[in-house]
N, C-alpha and C. Protein backbone atom coordinates (compact mmCIF):
# COMPACT_ATOMS: atom_id res chain seq x y z
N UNK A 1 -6.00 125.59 405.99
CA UNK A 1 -6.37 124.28 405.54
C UNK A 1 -5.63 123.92 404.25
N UNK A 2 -5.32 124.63 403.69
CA UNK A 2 -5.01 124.79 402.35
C UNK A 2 -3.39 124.37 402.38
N UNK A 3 -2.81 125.05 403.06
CA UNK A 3 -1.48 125.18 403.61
C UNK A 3 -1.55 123.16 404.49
N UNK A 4 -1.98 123.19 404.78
CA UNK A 4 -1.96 121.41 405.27
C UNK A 4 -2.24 120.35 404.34
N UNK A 5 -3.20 120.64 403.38
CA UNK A 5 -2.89 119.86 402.26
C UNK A 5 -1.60 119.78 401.35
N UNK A 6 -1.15 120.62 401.17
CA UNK A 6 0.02 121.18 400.19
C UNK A 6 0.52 120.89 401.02
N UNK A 7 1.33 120.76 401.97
CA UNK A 7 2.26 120.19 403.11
C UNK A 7 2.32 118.46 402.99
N UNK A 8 1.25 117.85 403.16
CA UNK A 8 1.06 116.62 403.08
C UNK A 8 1.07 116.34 401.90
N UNK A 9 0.59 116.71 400.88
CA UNK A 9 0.97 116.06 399.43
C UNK A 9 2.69 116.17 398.95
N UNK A 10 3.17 117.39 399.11
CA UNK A 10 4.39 117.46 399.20
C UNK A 10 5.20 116.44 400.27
N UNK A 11 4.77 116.42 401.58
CA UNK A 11 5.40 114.76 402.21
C UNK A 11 5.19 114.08 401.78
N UNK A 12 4.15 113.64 401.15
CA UNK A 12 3.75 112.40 400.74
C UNK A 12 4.53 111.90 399.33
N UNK A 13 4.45 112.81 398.38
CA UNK A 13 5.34 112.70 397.33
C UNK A 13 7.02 112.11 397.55
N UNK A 14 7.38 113.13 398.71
CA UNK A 14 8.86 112.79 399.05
C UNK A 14 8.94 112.01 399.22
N UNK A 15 7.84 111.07 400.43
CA UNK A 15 8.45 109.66 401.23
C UNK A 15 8.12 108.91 399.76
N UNK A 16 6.97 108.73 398.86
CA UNK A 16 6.88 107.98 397.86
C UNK A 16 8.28 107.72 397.12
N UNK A 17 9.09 108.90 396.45
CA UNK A 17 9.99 108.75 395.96
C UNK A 17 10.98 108.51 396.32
N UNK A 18 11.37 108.63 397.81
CA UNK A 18 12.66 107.93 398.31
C UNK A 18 12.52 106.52 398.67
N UNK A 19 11.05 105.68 398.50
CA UNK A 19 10.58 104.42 398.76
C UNK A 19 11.98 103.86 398.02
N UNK A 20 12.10 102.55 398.43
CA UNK A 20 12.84 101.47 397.57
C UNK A 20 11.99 101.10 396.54
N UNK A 21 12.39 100.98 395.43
CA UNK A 21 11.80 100.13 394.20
C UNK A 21 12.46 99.19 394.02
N UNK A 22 13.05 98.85 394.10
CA UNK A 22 14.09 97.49 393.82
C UNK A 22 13.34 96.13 394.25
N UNK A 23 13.14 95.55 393.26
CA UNK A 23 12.40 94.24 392.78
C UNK A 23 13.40 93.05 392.34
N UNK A 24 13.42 91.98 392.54
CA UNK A 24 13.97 91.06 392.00
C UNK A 24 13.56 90.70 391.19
N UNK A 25 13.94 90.41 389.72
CA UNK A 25 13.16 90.43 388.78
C UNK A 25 13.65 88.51 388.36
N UNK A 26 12.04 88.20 388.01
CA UNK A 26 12.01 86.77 388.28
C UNK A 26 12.32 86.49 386.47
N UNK A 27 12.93 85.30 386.59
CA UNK A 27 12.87 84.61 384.48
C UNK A 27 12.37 83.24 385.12
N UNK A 28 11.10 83.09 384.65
CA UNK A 28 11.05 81.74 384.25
C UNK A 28 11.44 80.69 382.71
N UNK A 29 12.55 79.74 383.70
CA UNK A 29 12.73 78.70 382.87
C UNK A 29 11.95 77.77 382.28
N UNK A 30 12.04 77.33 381.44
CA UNK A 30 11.09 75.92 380.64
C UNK A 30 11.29 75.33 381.32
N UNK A 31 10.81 74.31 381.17
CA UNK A 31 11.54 72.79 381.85
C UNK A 31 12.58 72.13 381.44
N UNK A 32 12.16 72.35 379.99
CA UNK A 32 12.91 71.45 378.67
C UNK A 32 14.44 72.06 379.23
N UNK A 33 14.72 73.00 379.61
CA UNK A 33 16.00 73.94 379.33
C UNK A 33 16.61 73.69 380.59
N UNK A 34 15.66 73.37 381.68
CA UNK A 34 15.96 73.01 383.37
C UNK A 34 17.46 71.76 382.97
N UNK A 35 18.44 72.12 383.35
CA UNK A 35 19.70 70.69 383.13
C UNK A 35 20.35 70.34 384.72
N UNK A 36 20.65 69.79 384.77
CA UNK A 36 20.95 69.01 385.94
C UNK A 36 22.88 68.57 385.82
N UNK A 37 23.54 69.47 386.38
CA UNK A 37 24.66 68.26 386.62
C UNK A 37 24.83 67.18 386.59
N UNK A 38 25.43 66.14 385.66
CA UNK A 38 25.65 64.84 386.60
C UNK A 38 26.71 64.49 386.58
N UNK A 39 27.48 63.62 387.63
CA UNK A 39 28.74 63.64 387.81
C UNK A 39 28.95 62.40 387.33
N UNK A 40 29.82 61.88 386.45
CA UNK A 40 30.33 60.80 385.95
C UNK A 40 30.99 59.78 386.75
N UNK A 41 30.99 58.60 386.92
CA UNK A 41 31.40 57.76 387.62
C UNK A 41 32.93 57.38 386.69
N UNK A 42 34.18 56.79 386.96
CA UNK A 42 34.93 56.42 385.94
C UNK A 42 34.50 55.64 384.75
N UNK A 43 33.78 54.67 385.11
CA UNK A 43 33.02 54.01 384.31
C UNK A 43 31.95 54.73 383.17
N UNK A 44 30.88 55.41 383.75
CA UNK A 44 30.36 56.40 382.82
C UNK A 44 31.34 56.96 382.24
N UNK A 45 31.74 58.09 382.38
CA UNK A 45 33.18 58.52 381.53
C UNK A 45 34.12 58.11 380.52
N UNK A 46 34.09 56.47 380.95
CA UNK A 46 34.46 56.11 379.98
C UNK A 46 33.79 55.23 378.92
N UNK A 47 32.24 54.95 379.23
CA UNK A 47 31.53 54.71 378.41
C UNK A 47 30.44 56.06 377.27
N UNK A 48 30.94 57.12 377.70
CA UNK A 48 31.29 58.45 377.64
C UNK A 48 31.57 58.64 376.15
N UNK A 49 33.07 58.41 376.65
CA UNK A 49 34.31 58.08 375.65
C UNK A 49 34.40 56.96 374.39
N UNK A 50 34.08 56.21 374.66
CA UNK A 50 33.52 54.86 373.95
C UNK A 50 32.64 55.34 372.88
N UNK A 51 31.08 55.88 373.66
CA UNK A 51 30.35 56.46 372.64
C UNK A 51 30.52 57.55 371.58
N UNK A 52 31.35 58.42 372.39
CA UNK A 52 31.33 59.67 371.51
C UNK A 52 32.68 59.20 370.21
N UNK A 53 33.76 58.13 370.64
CA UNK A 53 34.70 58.55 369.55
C UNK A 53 34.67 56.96 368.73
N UNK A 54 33.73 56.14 369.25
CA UNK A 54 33.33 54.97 368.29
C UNK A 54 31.61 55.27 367.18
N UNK A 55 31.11 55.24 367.86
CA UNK A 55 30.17 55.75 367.33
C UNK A 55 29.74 56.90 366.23
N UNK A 56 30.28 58.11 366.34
CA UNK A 56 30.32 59.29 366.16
C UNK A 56 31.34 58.80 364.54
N UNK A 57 32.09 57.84 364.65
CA UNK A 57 32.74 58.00 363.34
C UNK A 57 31.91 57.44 361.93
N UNK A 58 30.93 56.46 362.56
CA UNK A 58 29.56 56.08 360.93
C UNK A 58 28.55 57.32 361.25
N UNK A 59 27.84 57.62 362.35
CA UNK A 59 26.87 58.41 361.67
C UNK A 59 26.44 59.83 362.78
N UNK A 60 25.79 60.48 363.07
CA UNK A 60 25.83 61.87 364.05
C UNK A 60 25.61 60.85 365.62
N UNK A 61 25.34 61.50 366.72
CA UNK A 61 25.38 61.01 367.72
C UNK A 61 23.70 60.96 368.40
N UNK A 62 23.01 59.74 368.68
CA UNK A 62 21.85 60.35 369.44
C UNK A 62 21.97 61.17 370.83
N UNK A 63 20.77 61.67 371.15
CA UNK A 63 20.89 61.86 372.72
C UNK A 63 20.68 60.51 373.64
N UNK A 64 21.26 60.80 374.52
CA UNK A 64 21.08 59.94 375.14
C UNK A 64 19.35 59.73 375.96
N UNK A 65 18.51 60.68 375.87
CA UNK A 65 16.97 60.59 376.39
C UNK A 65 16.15 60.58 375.30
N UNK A 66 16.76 60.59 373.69
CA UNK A 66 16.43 60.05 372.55
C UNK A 66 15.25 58.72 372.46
N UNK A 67 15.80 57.93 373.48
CA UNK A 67 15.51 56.18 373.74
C UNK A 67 15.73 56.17 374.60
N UNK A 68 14.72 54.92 375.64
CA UNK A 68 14.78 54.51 376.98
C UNK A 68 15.43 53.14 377.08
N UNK A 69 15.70 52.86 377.77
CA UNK A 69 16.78 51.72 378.44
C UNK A 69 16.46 50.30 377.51
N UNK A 70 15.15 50.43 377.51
CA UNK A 70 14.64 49.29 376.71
C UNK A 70 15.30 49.26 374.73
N UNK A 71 14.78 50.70 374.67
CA UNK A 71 15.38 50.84 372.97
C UNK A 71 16.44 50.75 372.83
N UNK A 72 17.18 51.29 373.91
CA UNK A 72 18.65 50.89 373.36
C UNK A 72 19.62 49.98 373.72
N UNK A 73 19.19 48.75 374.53
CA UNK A 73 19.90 47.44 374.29
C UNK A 73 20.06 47.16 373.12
N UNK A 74 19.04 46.67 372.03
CA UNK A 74 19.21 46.62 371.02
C UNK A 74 20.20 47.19 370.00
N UNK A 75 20.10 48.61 370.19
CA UNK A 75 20.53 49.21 369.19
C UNK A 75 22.07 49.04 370.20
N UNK A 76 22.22 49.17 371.06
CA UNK A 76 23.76 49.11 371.45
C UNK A 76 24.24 47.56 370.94
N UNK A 77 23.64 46.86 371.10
CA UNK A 77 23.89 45.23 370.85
C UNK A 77 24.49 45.41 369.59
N UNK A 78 24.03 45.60 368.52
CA UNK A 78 23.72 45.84 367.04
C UNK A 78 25.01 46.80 366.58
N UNK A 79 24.83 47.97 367.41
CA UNK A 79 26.25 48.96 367.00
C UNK A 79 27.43 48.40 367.80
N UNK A 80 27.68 48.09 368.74
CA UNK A 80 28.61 47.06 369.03
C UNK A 80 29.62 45.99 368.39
N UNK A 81 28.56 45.54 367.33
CA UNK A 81 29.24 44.12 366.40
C UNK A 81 29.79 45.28 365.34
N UNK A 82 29.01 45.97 364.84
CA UNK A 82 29.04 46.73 363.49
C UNK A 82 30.39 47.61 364.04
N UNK A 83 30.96 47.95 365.50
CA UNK A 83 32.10 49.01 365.52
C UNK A 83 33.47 48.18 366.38
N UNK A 84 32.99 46.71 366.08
CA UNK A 84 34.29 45.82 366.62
C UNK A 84 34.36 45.79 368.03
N UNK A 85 33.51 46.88 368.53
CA UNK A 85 33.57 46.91 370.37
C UNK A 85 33.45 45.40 371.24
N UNK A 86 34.00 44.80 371.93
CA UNK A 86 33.58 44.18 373.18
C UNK A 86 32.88 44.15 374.13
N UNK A 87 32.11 43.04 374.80
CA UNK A 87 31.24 42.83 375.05
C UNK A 87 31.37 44.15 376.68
N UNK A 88 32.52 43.95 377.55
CA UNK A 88 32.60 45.13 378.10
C UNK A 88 32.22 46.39 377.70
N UNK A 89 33.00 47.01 377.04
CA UNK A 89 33.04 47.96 375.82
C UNK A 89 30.92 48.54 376.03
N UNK A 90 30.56 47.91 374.94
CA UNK A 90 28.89 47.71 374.93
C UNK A 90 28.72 47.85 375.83
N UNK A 91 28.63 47.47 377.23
CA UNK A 91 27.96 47.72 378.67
C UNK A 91 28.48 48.37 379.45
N UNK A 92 29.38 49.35 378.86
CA UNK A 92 30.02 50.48 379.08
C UNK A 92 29.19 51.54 378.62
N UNK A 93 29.14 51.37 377.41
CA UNK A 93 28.30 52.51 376.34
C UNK A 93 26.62 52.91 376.44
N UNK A 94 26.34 51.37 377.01
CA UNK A 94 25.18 51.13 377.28
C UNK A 94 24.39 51.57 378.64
N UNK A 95 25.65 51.76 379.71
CA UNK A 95 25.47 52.52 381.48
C UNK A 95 25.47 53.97 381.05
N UNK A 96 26.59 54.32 380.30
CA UNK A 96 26.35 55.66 380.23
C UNK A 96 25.29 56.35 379.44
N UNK A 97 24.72 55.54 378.52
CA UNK A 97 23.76 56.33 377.50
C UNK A 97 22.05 56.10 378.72
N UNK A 98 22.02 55.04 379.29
CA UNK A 98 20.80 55.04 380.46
C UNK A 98 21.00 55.85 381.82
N UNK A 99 22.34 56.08 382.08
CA UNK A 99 22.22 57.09 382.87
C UNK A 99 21.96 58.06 382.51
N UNK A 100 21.89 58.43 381.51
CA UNK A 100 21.64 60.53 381.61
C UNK A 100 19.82 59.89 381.75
């Protein structure tokens, strides 16, 4: 009897340790950190462009989810006159900063 226990604990050990352990080991992301591709239209891109090298020369750059579509007519209206841009120009700057 003795001899059958010790037999089976000893199998049992073996098959345990040749088991697979291999786990996929999960990371959860924030949300905040979750980013999304987005692909630029020519137009975005170049309202893109507009923003980052008109703007960027008086003061740092907002984000663009900083302000919603509503806040920043205004303020595009406003930085517009103040950086000589055209009325194109502005509704250039203004597609790309509501798209993201």
């Amino acid at each position: 009897m003795k001899y059958k226990v010790l037999t089976l604990a000893v199998l049992a050990t073996i098959i345990y340790s040749c088991a697979s352990k291999s786990t996929v080991p999960t990371v959860e992301t924030p949300k905040e950190e979750i980013k999304f591709a987005v692909t630029l239209t020519a137009e975005l891109a170049e309202g893109k462009s507009l923003y980052e090298n008109n703007c960027a020369n008086c003061h740092s750059l907002y984000k663009a989810n900083d302000f919603n579509a509503e806040q920043w007519k205004p303020i595009v209206l406003d930085m517009q006159k103040k950086a000589g841009l055209n009325d194109a120009q502005g509704q250039k700057i203004y597609n790309y900063l509501t798209s993201q």
